[in-house]
C-alpha atoms as a PDB file:
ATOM      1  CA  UNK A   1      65.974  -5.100 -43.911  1.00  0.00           C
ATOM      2  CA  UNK A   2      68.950  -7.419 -43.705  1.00  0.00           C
ATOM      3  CA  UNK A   3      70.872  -4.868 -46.455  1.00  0.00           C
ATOM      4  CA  UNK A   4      69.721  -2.021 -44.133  1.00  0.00           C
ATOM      5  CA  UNK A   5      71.275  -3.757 -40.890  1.00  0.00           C
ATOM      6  CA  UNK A   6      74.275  -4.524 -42.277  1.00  0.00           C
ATOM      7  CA  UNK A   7      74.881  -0.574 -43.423  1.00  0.00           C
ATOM      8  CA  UNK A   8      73.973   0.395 -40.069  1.00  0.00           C
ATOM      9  CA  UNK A   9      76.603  -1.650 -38.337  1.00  0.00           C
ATOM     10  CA  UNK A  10      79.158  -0.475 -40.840  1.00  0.00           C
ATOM     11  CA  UNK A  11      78.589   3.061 -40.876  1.00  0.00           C
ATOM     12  CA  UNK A  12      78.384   2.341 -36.806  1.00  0.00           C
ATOM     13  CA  UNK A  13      81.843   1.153 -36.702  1.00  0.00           C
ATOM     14  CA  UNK A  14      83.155   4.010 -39.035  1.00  0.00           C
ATOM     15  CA  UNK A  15      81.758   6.595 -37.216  1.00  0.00           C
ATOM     16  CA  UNK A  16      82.790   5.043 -33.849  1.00  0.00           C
ATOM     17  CA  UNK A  17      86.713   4.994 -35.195  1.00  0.00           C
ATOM     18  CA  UNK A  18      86.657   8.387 -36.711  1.00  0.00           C
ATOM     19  CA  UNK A  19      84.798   9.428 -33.346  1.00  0.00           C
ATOM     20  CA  UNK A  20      87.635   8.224 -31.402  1.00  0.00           C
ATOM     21  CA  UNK A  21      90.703   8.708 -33.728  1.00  0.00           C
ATOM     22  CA  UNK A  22      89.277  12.991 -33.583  1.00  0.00           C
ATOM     23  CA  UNK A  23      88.086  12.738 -29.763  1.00  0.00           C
ATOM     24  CA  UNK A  24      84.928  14.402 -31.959  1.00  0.00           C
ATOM     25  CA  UNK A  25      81.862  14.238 -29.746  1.00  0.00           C
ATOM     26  CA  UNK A  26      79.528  14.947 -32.854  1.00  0.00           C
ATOM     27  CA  UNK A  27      80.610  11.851 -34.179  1.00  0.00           C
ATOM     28  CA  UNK A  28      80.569   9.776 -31.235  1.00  0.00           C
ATOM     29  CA  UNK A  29      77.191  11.034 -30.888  1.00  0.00           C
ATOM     30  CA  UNK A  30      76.380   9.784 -34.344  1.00  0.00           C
ATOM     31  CA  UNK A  31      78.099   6.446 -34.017  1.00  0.00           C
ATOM     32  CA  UNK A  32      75.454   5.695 -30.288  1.00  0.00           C
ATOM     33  CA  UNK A  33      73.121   6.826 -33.092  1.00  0.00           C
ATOM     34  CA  UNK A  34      74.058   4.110 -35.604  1.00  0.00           C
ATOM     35  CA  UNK A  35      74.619   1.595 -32.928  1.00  0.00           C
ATOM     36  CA  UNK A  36      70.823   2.522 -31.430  1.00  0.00           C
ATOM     37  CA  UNK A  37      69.589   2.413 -35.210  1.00  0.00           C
ATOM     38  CA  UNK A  38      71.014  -1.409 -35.640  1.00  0.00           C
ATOM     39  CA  UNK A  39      69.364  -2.770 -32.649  1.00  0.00           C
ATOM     40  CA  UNK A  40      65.826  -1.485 -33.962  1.00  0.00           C
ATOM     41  CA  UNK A  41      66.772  -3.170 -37.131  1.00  0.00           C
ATOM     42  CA  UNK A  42      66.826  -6.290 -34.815  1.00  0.00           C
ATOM     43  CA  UNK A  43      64.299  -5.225 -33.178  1.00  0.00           C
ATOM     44  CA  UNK A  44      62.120  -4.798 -36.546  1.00  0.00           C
ATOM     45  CA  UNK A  45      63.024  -8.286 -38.047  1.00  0.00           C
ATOM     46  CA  UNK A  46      61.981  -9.689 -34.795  1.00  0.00           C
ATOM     47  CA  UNK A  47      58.234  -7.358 -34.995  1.00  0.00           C
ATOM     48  CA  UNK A  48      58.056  -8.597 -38.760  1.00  0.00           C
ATOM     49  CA  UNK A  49      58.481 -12.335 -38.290  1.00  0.00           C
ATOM     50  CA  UNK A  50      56.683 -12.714 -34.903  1.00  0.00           C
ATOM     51  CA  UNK A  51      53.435 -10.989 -35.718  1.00  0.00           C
ATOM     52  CA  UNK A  52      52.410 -12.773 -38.923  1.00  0.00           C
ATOM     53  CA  UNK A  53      52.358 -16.202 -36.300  1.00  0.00           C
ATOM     54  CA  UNK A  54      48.815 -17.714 -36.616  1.00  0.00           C
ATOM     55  CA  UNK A  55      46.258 -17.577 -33.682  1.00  0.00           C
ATOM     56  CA  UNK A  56      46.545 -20.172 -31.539  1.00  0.00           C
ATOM     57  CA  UNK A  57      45.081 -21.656 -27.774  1.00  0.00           C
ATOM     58  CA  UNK A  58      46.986 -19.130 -25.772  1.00  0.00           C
ATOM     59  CA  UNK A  59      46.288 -16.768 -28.118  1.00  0.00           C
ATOM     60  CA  UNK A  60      43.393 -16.529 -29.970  1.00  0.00           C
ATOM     61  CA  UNK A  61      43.744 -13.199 -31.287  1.00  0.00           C
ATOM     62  CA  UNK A  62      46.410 -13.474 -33.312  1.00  0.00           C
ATOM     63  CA  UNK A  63      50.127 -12.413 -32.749  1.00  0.00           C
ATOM     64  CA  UNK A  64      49.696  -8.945 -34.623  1.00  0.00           C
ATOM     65  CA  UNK A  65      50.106  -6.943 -31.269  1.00  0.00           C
ATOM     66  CA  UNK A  66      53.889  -7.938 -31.701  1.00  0.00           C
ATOM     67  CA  UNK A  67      54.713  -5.386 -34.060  1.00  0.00           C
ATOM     68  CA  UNK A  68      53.449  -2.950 -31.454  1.00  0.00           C
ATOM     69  CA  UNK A  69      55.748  -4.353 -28.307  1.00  0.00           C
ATOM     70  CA  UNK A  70      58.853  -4.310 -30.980  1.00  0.00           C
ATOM     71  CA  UNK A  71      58.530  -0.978 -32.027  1.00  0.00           C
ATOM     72  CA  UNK A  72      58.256  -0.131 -28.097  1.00  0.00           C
ATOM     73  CA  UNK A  73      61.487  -1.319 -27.494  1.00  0.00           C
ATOM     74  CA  UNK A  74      62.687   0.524 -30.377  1.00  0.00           C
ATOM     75  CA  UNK A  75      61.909   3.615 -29.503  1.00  0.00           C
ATOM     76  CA  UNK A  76      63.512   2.904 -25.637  1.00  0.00           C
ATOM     77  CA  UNK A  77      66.938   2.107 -27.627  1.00  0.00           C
ATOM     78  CA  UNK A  78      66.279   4.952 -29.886  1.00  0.00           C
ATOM     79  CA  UNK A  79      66.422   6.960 -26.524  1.00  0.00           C
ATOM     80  CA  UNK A  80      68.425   5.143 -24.033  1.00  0.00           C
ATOM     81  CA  UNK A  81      71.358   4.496 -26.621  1.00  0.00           C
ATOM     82  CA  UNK A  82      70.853   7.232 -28.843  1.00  0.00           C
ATOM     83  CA  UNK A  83      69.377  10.494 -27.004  1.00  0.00           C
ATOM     84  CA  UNK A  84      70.653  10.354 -23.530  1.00  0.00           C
ATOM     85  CA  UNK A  85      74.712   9.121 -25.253  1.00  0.00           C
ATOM     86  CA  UNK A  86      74.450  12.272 -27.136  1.00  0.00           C
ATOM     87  CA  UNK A  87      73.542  13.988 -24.407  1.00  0.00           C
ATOM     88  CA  UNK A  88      75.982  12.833 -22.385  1.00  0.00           C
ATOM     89  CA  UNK A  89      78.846  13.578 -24.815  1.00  0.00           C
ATOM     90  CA  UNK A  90      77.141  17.296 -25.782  1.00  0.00           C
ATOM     91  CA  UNK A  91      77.753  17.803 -21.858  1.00  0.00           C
ATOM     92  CA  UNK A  92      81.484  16.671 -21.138  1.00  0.00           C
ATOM     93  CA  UNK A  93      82.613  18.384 -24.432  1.00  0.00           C
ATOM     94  CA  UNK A  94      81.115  21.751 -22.303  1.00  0.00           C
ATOM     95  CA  UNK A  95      82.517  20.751 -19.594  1.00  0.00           C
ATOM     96  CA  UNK A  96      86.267  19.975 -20.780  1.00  0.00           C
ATOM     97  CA  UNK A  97      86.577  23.086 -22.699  1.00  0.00           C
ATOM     98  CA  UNK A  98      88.023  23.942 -26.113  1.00  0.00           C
ATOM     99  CA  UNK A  99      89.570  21.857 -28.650  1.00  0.00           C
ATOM    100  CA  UNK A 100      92.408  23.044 -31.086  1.00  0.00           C
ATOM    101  CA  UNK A 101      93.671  19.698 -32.118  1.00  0.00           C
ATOM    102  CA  UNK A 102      91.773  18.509 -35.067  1.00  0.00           C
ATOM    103  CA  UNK A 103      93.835  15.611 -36.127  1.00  0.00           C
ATOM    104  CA  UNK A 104      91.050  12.603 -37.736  1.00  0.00           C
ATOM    105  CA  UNK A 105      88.524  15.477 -38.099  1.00  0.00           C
ATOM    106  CA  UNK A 106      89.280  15.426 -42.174  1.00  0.00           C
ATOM    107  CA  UNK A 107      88.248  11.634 -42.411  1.00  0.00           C
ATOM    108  CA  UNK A 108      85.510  11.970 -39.855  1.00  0.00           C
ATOM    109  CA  UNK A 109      84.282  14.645 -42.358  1.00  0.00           C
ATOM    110  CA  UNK A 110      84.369  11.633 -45.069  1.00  0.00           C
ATOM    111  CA  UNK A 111      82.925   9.315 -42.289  1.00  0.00           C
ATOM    112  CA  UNK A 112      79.969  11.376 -41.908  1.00  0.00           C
ATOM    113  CA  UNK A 113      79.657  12.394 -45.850  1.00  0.00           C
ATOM    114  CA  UNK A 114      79.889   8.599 -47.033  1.00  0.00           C
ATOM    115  CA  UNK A 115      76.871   8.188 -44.258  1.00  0.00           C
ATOM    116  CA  UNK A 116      75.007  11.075 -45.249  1.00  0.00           C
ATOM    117  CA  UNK A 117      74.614   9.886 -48.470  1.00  0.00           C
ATOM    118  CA  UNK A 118      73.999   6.259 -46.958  1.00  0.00           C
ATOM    119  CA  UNK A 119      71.025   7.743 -45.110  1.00  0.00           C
ATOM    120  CA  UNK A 120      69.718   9.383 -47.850  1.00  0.00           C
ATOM    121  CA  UNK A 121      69.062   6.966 -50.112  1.00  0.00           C
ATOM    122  CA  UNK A 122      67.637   4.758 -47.335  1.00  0.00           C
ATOM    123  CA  UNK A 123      65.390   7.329 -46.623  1.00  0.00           C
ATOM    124  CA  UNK A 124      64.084   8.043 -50.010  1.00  0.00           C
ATOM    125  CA  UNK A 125      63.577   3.730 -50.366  1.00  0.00           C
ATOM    126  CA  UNK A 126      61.528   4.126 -46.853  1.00  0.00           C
ATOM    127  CA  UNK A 127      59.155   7.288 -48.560  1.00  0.00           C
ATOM    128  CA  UNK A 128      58.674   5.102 -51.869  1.00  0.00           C
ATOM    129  CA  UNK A 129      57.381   1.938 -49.682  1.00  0.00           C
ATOM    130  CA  UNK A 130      55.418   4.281 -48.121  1.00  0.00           C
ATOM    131  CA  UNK A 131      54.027   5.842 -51.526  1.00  0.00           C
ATOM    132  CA  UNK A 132      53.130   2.436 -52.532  1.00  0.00           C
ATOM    133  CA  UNK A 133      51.184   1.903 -49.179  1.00  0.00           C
ATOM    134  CA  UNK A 134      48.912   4.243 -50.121  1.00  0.00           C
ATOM    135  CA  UNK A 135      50.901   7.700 -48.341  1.00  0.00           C
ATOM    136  CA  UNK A 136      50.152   6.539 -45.130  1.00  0.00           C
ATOM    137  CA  UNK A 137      52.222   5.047 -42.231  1.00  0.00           C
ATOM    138  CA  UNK A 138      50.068   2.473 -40.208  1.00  0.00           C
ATOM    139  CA  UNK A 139      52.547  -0.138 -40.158  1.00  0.00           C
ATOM    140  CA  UNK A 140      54.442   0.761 -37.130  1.00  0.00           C
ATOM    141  CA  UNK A 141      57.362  -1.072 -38.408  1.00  0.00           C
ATOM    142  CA  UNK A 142      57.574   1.429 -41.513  1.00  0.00           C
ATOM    143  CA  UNK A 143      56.705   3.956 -39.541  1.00  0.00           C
ATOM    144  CA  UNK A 144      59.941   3.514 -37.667  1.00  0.00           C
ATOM    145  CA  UNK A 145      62.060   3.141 -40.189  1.00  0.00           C
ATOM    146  CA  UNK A 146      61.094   6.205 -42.110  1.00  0.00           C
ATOM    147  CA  UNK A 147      61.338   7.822 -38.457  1.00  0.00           C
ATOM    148  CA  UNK A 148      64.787   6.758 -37.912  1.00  0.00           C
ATOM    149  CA  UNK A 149      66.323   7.355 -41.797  1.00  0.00           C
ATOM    150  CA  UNK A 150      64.992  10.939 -41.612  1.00  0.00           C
ATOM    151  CA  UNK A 151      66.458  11.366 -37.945  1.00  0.00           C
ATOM    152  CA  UNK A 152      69.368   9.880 -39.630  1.00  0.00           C
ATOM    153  CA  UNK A 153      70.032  12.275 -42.062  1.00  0.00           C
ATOM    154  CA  UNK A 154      69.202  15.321 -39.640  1.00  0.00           C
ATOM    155  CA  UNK A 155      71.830  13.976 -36.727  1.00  0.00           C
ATOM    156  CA  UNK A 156      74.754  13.646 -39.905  1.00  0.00           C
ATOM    157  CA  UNK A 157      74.052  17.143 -40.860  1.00  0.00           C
ATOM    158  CA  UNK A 158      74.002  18.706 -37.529  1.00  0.00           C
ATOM    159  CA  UNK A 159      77.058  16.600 -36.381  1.00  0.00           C
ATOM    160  CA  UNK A 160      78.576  17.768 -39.853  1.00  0.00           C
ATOM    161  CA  UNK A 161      77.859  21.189 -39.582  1.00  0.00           C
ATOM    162  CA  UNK A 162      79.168  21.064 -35.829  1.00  0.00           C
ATOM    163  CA  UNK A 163      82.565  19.492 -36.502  1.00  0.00           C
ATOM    164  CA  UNK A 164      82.676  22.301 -39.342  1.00  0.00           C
ATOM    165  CA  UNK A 165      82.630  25.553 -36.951  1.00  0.00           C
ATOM    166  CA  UNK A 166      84.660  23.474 -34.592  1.00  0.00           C
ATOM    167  CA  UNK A 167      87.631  23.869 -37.095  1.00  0.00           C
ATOM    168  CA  UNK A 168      86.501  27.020 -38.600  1.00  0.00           C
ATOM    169  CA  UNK A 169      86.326  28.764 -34.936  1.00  0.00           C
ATOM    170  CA  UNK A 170      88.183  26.442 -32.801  1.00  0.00           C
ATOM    171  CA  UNK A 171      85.661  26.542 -30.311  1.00  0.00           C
ATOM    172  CA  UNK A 172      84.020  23.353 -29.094  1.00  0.00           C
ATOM    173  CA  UNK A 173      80.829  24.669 -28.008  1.00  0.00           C
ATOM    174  CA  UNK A 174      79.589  24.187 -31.880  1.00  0.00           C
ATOM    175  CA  UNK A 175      80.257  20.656 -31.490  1.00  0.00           C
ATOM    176  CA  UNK A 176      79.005  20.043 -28.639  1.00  0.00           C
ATOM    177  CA  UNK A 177      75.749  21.804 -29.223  1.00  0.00           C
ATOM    178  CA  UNK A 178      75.219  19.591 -32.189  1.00  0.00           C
ATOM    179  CA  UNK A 179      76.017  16.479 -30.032  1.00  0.00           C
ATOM    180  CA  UNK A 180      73.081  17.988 -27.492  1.00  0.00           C
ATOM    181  CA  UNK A 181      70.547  18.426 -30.515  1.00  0.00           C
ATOM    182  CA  UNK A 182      70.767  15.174 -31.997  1.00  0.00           C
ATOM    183  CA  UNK A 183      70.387  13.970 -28.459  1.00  0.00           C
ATOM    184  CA  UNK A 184      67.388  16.079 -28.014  1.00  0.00           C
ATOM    185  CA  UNK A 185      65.782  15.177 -31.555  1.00  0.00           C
ATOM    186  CA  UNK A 186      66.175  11.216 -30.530  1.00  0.00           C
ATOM    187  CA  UNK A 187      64.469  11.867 -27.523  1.00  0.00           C
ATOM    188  CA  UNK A 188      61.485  13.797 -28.923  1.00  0.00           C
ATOM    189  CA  UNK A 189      61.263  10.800 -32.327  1.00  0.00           C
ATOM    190  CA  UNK A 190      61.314   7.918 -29.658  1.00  0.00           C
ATOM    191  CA  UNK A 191      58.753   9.792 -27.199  1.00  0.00           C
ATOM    192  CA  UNK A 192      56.695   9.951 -30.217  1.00  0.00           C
ATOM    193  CA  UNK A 193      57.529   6.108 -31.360  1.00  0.00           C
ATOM    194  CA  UNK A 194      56.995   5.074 -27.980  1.00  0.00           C
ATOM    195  CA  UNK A 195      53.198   7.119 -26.993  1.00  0.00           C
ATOM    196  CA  UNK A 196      52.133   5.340 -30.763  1.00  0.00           C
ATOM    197  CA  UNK A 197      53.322   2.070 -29.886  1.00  0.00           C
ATOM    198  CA  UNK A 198      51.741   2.558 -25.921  1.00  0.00           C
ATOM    199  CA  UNK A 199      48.711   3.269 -27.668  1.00  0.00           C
ATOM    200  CA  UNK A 200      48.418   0.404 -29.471  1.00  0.00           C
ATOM    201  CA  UNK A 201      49.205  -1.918 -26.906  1.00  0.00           C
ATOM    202  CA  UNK A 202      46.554  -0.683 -24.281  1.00  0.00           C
ATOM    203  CA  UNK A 203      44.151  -1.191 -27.481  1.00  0.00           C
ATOM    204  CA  UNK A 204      43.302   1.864 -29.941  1.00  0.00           C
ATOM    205  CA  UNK A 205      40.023   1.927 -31.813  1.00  0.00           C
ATOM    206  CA  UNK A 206      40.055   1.660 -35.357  1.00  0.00           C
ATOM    207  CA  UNK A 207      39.829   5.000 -37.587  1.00  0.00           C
ATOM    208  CA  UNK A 208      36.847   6.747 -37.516  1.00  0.00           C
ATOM    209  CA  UNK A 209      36.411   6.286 -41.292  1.00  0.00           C
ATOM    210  CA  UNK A 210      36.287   2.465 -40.845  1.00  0.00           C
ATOM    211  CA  UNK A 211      34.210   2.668 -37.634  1.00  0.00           C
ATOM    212  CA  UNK A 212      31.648   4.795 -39.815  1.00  0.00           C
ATOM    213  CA  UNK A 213      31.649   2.573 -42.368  1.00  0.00           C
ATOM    214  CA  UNK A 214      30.772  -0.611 -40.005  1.00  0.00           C
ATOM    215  CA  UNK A 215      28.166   1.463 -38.406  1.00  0.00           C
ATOM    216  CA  UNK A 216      26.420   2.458 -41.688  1.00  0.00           C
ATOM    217  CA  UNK A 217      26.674  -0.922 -43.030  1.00  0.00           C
ATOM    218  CA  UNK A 218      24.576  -1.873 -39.628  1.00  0.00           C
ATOM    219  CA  UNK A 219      22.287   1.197 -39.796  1.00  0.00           C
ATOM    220  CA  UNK A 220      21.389  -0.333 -43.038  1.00  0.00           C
ATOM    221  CA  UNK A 221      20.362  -4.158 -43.033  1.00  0.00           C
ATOM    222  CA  UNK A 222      16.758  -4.364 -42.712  1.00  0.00           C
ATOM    223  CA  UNK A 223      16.700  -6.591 -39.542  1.00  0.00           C
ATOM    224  CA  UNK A 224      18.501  -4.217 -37.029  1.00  0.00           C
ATOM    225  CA  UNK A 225      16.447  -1.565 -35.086  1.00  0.00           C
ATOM    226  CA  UNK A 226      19.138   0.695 -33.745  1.00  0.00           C
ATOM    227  CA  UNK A 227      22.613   0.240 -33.110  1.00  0.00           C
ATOM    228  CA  UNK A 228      23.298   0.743 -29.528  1.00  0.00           C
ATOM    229  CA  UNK A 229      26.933   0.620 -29.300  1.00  0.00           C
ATOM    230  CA  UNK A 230      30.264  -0.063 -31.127  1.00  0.00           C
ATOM    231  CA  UNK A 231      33.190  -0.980 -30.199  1.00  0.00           C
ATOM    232  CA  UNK A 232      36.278  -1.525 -32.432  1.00  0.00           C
ATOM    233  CA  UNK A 233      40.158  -1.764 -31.102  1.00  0.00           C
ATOM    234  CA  UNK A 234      43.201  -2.801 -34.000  1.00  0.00           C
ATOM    235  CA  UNK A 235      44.584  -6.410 -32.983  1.00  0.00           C
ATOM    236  CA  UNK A 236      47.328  -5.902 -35.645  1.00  0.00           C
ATOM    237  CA  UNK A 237      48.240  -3.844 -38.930  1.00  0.00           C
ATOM    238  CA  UNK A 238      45.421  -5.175 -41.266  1.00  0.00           C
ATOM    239  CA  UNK A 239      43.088  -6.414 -37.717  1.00  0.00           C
ATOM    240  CA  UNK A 240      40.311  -4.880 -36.553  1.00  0.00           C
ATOM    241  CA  UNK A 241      38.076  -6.786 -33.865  1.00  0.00           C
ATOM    242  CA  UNK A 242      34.605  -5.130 -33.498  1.00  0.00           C
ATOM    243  CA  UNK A 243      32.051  -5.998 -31.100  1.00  0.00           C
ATOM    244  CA  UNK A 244      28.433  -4.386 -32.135  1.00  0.00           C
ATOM    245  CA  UNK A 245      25.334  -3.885 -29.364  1.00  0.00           C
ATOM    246  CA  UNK A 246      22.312  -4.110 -32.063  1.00  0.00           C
ATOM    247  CA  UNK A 247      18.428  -4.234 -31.470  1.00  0.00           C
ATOM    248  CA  UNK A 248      16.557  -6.284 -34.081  1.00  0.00           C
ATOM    249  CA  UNK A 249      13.541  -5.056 -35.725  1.00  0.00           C
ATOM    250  CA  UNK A 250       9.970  -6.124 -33.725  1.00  0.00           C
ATOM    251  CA  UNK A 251       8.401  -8.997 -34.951  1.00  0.00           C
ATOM    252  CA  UNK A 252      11.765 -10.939 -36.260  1.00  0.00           C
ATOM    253  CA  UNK A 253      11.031 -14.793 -35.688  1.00  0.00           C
ATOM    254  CA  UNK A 254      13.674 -16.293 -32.568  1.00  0.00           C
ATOM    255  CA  UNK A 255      15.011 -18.980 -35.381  1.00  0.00           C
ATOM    256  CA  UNK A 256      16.019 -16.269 -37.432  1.00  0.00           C
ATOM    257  CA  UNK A 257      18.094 -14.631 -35.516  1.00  0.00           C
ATOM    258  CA  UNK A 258      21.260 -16.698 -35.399  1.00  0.00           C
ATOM    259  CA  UNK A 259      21.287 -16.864 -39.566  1.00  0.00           C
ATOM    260  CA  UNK A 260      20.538 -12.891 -39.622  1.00  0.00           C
ATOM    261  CA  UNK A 261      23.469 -12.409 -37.076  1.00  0.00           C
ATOM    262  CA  UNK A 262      26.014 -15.028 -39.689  1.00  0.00           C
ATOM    263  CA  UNK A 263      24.482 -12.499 -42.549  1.00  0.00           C
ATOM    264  CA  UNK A 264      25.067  -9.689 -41.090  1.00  0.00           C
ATOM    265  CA  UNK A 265      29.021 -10.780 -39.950  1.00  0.00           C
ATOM    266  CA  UNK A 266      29.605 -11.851 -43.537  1.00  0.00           C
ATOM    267  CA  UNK A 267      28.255  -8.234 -45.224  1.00  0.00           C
ATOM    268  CA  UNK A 268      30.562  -6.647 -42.536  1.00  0.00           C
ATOM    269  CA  UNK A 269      33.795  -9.170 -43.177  1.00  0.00           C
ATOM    270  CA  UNK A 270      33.241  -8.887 -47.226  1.00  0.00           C
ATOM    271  CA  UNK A 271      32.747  -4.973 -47.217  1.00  0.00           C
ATOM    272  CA  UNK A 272      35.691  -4.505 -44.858  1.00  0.00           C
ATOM    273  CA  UNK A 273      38.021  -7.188 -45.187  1.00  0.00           C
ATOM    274  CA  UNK A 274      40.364  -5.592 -41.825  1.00  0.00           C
ATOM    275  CA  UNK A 275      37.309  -6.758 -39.653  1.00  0.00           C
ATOM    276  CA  UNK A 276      38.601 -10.589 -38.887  1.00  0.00           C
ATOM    277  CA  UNK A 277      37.118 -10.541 -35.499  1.00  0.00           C
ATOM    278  CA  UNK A 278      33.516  -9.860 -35.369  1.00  0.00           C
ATOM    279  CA  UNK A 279      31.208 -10.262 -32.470  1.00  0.00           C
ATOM    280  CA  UNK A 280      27.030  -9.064 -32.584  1.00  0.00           C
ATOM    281  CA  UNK A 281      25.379  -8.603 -28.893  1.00  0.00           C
ATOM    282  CA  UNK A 282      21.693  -8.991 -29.831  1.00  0.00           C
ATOM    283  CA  UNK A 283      19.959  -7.155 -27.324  1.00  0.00           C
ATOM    284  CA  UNK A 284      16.203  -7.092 -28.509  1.00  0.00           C
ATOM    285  CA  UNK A 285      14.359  -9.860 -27.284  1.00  0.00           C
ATOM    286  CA  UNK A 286      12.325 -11.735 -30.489  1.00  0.00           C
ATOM    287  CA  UNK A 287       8.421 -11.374 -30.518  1.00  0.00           C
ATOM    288  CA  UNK A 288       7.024 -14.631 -28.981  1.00  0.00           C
ATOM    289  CA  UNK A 289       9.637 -15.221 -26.559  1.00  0.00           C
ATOM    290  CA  UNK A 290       9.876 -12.493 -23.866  1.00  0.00           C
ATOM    291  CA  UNK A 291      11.091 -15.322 -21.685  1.00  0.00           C
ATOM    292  CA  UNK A 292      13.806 -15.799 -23.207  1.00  0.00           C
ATOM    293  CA  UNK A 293      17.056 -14.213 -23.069  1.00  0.00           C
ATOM    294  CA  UNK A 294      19.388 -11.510 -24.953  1.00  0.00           C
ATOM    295  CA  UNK A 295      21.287 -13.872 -27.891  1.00  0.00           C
ATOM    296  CA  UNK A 296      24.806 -12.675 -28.136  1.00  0.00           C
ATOM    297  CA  UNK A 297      26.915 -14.244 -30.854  1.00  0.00           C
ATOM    298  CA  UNK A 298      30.427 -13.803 -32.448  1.00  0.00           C
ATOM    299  CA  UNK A 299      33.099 -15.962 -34.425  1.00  0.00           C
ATOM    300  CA  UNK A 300      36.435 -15.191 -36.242  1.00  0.00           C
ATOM    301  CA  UNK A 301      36.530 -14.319 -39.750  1.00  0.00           C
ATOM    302  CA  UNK A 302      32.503 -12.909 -40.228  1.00  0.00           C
ATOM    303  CA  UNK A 303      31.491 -15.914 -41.271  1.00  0.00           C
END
C-alpha cells in the first residue's frame, strides 16, 4: 500500500502542474482526485494497522470496528476533496467561457496517459487480491481500493476524452462537462463507501448464510428445545459476535447445563471459526428446579 501511496502522490503532483501549466479544469479535477485518493491511502494504512490491535479493558471487543470508521473517512475525502473540487472547477470553466489557448494541453495529454496506465494496472492488482479472496469484497479496506482504482481509471478517461474535444472543437463546455462527471461519479462511489461503512458501524448482522448455518447447528444438538432468537452483528472482517435465546430439552439435569452450554459454544466456534464472540441465554428452566432462575452464559472464543 506504501508503493500505491507513493504513485498517488506522484501522479497528484503531475496532474496538478499540467492542470495549471494548461489552466485545464479536467485535469485539475483529476489532480483533487489523486490528492483525495492519497489521503485514503493514509487513511487505509491507518484502518489496516489499528484494527488487528488485541481486545483489551476498554475494549473488549476487539479493535476490528476500525476498519469501518477509516473507510468512513475515506469516502468523506473521496467526496469533499474529490467530488465537490470537480464540481467546482466543471462550474467556473461554464461560467468563464471558451478556451482557445491550449498551450500544456499536449503534456497534460501525457500526464493523464502515463496515469491511465498507472491506474490500470493498480486496478487489475486490486481484482486479483480480490480473486484470491474468494470473488468477494468484505474487507472494506479492499473494497475501497478496488472502488477508487476503477473510479480512477473512469475520471482519466473522461478528463482525457474532455481535454480531447476541447482542442478538437475549441469549446470548453466538453471539458468542463467531464470535470462535472467525475465530480458526480466521486460523489455517488463515496455515498456508496460511506452508507457500507455507516452500516457497519451502527452494527450489521452477519450474512444470512452464516446466520443459517449457526441456527441449524443449534436446531440440531440434542439438548436444545427450540431456538427462540438469534442475534448476530460483525465486530470486524473475520468477527462475528452471536448471542442465541435457546430452550433446553425437558428433563435436562440443572448441573448439566453449564457443560452443555461450553459444548454447544465449542461445536459453534469449531464449525464457524468467524464466531469469536459467543453468548447462549438459556431460557428453559431445568426439571427439579422451577425455583430457580433462567442461566444465561457466554465467553470469548466458544470455548
Amino acid at each position: 500500500m506504501l508503493v500505491a501511496l507513493t504513485a498517488n502522490l506522484v501522479i497528484a503532483v503531475a496532474k496538478a502542474v499540467g492542470g495549471l501549466l494548461a489552466h485545464s479544469p479536467a485535469l485539475l479535477s483529476e489532480a483533487a482526485h489523486s490528492v483525495a485518493d492519497s489521503l485514503n491511502e493514509v487513511f487505509l494504512l491507518a484502518a489496516l494497522r489499528r484494527s488487528r490491535r488485541p481486545a483489551d479493558r476498554r475494549h473488549p471487543f476487539g479493535y476490528g470496528k476500525e476498519r469501518f470508521f477509516w473507510s468512513l473517512l475515506a469516502a468523506v475525502g473521496i467526496f469533499v476533496m474529490g467530488g465537490c473540487f470537480s464540481v467546482f472547477q466543471g462550474f467556473e470553466a461554464l461560467r468563464g467561457g471558451a478556451g482557445e489557448k491550449f498551450g500544456g494541453y499536449v503534456a497534460g495529454l501525457i500526464v493523464l496517459g502515463v496515469a491511465l496506465l498507472a491506474e490500470g494496472v493498480s486496478l487489475l492488482r486490486a481484482l486479483h487480491q480480490v480473486r484470491r479472496q474468494g470473488g468477494g469484497l468484505r474487507d472494506p479496506a479492499l473494497r475501497t481500493v478496488v472502488a477508487e482504482d476503477g473510479t480512477a481509471v473512469l475520471g482519466v478517461t473522461l478528463a482525457l476524452i474532455g481535454m480531447a474535444l476541447h482542442m478538437v472543437t475549441g469549446q470548453v463546455v466538453w471539458e468542463a462537462s467531464a470535470s462535472l462527471a467525475i465530480g458526480v461519479l466521486l460523489g455517488y462511489v463515496a455515498y456508496r463507501l460511506g452508507r457500507d461503512a455507516r452500516d457497519q458501524l451502527i452494527g450489521e448482522a452477519a450474512d444470512p448464510a452464516l446466520s443459517g448455518r449457526i441456527r441449524s447447528l443449534l436446531q440440531a444438538q440434542p439438548e436444545i428445545d427450540s431456538v427462540e432468537a438469534l442475534f448476530t452483528m460483525k465486530m470486524g472482517l473475520d468477527s462475528v459476535l452471536v448471542a442465541a435465546r435457546i430452550d433446553l430439552a425437558p428433563g435436562l439435569d440443572s448441573e448439566w447445563v453449564e457443560e452443555v452450554a461450553m459444548r454447544i459454544k465449542g461445536s459453534i466456534a469449531r464449525t464457524v471459526p468467524e464466531a469469536d464472540q459467543i453468548f447462549l441465554d438459556v431460557t428453559d428452566r431445568p426439571a427439579g428446579n422451577e425455583g430457580e432462575s433462567p442461566a444465561a452464559t457466554g465467553e470469548r472464543g466458544g470455548a
